[in-house]
PDB file of N, CA and C in Angstrom:
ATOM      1  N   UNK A   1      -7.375  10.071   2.517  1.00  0.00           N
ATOM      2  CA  UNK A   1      -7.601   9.024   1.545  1.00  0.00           C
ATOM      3  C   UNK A   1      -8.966   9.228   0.893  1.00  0.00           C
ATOM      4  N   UNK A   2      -9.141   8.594  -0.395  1.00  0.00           N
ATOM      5  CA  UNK A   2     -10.720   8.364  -0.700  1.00  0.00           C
ATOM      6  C   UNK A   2     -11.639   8.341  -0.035  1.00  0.00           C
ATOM      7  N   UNK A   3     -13.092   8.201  -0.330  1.00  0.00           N
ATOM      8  CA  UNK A   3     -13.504   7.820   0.390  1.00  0.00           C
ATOM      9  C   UNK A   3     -14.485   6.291  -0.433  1.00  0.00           C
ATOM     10  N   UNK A   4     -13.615   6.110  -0.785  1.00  0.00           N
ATOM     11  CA  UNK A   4     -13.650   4.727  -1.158  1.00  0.00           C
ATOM     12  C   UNK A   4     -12.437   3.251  -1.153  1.00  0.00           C
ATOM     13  N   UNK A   5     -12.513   3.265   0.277  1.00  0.00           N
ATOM     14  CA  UNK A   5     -11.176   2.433   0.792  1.00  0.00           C
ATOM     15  C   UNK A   5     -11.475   1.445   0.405  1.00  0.00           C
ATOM     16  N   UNK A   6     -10.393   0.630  -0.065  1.00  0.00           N
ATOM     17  CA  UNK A   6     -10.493  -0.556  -0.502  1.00  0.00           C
ATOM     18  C   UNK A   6     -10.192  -1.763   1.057  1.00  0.00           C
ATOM     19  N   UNK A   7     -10.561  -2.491   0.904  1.00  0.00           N
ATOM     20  CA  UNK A   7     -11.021  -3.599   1.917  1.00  0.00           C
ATOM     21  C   UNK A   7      -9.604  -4.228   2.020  1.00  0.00           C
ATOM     22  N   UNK A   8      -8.793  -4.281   3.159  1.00  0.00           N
ATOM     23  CA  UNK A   8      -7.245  -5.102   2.991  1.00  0.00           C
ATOM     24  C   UNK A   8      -7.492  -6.706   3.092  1.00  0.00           C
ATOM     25  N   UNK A   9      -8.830  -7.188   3.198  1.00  0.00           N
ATOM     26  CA  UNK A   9      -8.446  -8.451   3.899  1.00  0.00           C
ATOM     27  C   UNK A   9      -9.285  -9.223   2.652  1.00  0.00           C
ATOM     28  N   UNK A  10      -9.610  -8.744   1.621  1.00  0.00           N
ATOM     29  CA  UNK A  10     -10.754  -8.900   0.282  1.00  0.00           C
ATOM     30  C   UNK A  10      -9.706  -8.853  -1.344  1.00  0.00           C
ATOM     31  N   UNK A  11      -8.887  -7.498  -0.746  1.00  0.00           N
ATOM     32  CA  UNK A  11      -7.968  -6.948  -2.071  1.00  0.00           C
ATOM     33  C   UNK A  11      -6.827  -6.302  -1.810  1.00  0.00           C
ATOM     34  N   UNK A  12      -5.758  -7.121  -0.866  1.00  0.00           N
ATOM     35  CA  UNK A  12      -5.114  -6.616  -0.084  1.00  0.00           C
ATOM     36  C   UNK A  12      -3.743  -5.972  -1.332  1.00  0.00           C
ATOM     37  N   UNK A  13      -3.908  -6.501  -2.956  1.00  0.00           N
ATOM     38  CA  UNK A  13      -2.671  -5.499  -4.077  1.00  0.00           C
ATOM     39  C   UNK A  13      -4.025  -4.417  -4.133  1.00  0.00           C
ATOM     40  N   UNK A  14      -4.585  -4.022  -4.193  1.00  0.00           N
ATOM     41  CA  UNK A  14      -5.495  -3.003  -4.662  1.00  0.00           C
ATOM     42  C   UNK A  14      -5.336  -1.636  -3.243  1.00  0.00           C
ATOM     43  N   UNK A  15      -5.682  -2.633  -2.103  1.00  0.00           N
ATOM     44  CA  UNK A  15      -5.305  -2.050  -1.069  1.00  0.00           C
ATOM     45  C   UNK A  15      -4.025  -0.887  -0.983  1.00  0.00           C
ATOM     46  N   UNK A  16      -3.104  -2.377  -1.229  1.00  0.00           N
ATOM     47  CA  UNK A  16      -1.276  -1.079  -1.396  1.00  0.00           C
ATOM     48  C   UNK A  16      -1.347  -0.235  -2.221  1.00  0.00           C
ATOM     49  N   UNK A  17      -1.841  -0.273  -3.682  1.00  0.00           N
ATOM     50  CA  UNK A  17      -1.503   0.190  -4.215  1.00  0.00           C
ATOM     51  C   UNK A  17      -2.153   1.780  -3.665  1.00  0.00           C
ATOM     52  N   UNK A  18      -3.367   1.684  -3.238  1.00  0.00           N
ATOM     53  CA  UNK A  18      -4.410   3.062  -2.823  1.00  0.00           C
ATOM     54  C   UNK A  18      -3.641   3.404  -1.880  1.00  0.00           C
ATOM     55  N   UNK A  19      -2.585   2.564  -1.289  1.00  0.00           N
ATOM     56  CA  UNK A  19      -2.293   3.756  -0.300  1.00  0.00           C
ATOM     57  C   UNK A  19      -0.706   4.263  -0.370  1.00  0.00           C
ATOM     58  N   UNK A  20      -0.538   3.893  -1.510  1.00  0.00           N
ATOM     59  CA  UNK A  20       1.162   4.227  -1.973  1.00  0.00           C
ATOM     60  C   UNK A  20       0.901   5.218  -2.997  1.00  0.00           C
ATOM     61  N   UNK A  21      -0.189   5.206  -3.687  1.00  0.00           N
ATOM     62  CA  UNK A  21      -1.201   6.464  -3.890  1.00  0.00           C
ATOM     63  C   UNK A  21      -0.881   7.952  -3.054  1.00  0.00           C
ATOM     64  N   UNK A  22      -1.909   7.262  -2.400  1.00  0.00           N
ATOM     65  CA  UNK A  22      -1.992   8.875  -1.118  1.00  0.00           C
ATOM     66  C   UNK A  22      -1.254   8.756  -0.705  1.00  0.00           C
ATOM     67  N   UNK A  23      -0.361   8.040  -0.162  1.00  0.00           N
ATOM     68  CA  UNK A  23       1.612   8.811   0.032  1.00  0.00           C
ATOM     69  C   UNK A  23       2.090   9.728  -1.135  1.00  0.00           C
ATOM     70  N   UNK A  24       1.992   9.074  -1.803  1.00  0.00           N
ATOM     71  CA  UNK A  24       2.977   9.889  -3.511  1.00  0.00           C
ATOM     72  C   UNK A  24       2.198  11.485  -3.324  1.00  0.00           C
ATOM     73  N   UNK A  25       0.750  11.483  -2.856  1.00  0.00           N
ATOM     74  CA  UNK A  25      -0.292  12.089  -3.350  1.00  0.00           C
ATOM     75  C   UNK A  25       0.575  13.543  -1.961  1.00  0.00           C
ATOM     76  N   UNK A  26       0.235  12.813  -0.983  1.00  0.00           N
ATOM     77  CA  UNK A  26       0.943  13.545   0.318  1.00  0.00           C
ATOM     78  C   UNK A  26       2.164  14.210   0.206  1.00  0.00           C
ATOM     79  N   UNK A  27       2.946  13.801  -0.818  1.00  0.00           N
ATOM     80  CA  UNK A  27       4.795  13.939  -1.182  1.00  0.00           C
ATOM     81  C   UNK A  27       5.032  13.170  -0.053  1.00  0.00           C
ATOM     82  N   UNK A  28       4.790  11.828  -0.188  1.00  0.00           N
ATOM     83  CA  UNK A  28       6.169  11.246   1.016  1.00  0.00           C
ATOM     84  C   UNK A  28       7.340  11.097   0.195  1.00  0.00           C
ATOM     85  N   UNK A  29       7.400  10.824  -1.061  1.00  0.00           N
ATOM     86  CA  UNK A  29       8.589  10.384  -1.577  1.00  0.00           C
ATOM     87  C   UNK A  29       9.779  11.810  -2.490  1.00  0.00           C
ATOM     88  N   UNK A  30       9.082  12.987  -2.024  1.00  0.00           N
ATOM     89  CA  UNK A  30       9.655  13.962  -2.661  1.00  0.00           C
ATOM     90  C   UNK A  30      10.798  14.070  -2.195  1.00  0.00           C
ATOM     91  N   UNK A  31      11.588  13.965  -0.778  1.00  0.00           N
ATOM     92  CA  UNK A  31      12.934  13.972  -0.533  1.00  0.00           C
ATOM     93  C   UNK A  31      13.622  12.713  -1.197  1.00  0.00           C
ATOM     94  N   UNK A  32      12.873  11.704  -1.761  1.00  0.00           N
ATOM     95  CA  UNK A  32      13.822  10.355  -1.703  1.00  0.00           C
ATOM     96  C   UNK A  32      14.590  10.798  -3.510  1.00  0.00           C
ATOM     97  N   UNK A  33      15.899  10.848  -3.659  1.00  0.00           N
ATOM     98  CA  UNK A  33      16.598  11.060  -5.043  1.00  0.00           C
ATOM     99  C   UNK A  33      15.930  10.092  -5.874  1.00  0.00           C
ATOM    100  N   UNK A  34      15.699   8.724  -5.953  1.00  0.00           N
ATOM    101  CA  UNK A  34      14.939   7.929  -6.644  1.00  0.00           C
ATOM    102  C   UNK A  34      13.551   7.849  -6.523  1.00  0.00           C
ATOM    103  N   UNK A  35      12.725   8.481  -6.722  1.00  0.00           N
ATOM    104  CA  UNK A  35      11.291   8.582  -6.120  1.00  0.00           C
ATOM    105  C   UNK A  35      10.757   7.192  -6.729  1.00  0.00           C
ATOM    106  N   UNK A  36      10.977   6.744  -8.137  1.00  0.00           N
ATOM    107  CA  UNK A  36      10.826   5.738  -8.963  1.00  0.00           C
ATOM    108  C   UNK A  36      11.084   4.415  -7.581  1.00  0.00           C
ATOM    109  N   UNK A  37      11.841   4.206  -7.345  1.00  0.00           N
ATOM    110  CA  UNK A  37      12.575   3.168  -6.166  1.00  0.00           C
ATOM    111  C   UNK A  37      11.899   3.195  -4.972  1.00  0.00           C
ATOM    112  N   UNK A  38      11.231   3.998  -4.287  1.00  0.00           N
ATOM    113  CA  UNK A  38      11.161   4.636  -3.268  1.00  0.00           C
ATOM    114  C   UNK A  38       9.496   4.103  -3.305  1.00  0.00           C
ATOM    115  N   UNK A  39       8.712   4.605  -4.469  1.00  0.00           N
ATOM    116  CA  UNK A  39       7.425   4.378  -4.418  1.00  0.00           C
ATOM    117  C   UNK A  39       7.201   2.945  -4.736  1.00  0.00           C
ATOM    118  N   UNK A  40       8.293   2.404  -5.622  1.00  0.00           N
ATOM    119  CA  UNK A  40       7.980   0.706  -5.520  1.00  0.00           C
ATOM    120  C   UNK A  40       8.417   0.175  -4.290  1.00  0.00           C
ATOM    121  N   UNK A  41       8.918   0.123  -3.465  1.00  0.00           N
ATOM    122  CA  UNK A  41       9.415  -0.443  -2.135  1.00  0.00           C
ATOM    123  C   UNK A  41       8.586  -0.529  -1.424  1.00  0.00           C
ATOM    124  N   UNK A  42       7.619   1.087  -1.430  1.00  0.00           N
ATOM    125  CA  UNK A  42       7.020   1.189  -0.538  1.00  0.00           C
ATOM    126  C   UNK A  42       5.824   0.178  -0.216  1.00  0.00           C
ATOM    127  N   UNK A  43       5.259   0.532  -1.593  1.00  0.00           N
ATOM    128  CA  UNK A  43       4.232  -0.560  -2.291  1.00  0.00           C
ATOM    129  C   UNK A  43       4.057  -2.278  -2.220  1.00  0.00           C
ATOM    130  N   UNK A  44       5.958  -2.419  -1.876  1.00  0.00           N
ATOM    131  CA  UNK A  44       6.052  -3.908  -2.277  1.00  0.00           C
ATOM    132  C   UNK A  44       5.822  -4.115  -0.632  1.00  0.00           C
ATOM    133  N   UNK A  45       6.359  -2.965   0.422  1.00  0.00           N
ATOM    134  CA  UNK A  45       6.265  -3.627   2.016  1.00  0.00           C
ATOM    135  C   UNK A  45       4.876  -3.610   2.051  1.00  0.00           C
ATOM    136  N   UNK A  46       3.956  -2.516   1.796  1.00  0.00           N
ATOM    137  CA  UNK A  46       2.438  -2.317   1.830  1.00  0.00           C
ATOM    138  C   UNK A  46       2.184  -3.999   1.662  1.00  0.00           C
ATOM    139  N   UNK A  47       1.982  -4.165   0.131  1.00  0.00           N
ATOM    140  CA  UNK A  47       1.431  -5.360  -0.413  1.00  0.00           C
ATOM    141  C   UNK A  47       2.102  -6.792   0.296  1.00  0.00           C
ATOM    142  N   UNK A  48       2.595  -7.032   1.043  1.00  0.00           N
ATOM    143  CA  UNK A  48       3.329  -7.801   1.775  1.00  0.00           C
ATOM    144  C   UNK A  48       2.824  -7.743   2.874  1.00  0.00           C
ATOM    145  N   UNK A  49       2.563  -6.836   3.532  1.00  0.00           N
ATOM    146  CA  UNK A  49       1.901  -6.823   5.062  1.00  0.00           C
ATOM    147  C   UNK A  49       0.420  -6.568   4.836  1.00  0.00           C
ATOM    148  N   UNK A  50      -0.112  -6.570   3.545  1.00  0.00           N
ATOM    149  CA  UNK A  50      -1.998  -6.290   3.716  1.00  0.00           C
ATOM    150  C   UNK A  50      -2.432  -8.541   3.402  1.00  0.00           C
ATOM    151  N   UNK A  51      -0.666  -8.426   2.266  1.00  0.00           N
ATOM    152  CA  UNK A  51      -1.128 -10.277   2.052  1.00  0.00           C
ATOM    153  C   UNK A  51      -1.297 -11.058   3.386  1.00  0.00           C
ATOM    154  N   UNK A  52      -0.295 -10.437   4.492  1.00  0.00           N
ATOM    155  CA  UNK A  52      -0.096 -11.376   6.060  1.00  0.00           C
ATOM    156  C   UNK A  52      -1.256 -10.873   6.341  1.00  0.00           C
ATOM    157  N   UNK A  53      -2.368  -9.991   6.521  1.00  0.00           N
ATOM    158  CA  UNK A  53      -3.237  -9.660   7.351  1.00  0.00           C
ATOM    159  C   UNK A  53      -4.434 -10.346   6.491  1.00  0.00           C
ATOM    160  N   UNK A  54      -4.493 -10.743   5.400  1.00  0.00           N
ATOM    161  CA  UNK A  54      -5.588 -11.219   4.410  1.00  0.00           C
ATOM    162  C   UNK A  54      -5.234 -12.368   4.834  1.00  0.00           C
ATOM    163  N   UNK A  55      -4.555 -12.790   4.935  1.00  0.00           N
ATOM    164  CA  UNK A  55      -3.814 -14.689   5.752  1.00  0.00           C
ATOM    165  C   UNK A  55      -4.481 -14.966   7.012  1.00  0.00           C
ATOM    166  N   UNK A  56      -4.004 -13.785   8.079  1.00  0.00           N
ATOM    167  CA  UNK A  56      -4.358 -14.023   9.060  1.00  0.00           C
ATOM    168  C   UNK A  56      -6.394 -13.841   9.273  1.00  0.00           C
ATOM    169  N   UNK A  57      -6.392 -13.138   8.198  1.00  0.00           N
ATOM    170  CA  UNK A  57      -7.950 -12.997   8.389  1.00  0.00           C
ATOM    171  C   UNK A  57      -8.571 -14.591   8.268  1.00  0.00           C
ATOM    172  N   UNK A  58      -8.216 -14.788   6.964  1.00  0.00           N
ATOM    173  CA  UNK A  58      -8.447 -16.076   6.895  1.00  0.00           C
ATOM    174  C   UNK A  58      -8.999 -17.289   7.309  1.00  0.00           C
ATOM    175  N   UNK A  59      -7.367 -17.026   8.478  1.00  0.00           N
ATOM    176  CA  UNK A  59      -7.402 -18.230   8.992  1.00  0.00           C
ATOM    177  C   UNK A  59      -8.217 -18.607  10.436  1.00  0.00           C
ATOM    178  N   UNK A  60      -9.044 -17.112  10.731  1.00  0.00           N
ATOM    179  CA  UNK A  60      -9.386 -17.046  11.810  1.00  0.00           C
ATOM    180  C   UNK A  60     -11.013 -17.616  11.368  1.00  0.00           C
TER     181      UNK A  60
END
């Protein structure tokens, strides 16, 4: 990755997106026939589980 990580619990869409990034960047999605599909999904579980951990930061 960068070496300018973005903070999950500060900017947890900025977050996914950097790291659905360096997947694409890695070829995770080169076997998938829809790569288009494949890299938004990925992105949408990312950004979904950095929002629960920015929650849980939160609330602590």
């Amino acid at each position: 990755m960068s070496s300018n990580n973005v903070d999950v619990t500060l900017y947890p869409v900025h977050a996914a997106y950097q790291v659905a990034l360096e997947l694409a960047k890695a070829g995770a999605f080169n076997n998938s026939s829809d790569r288009g599909t494949a890299f938004i999904n990925a992105f949408d579980k990312l950004k979904e589980r950095f929002e629960q951990v920015q929650e849980e930061s939160n609330n602590k």
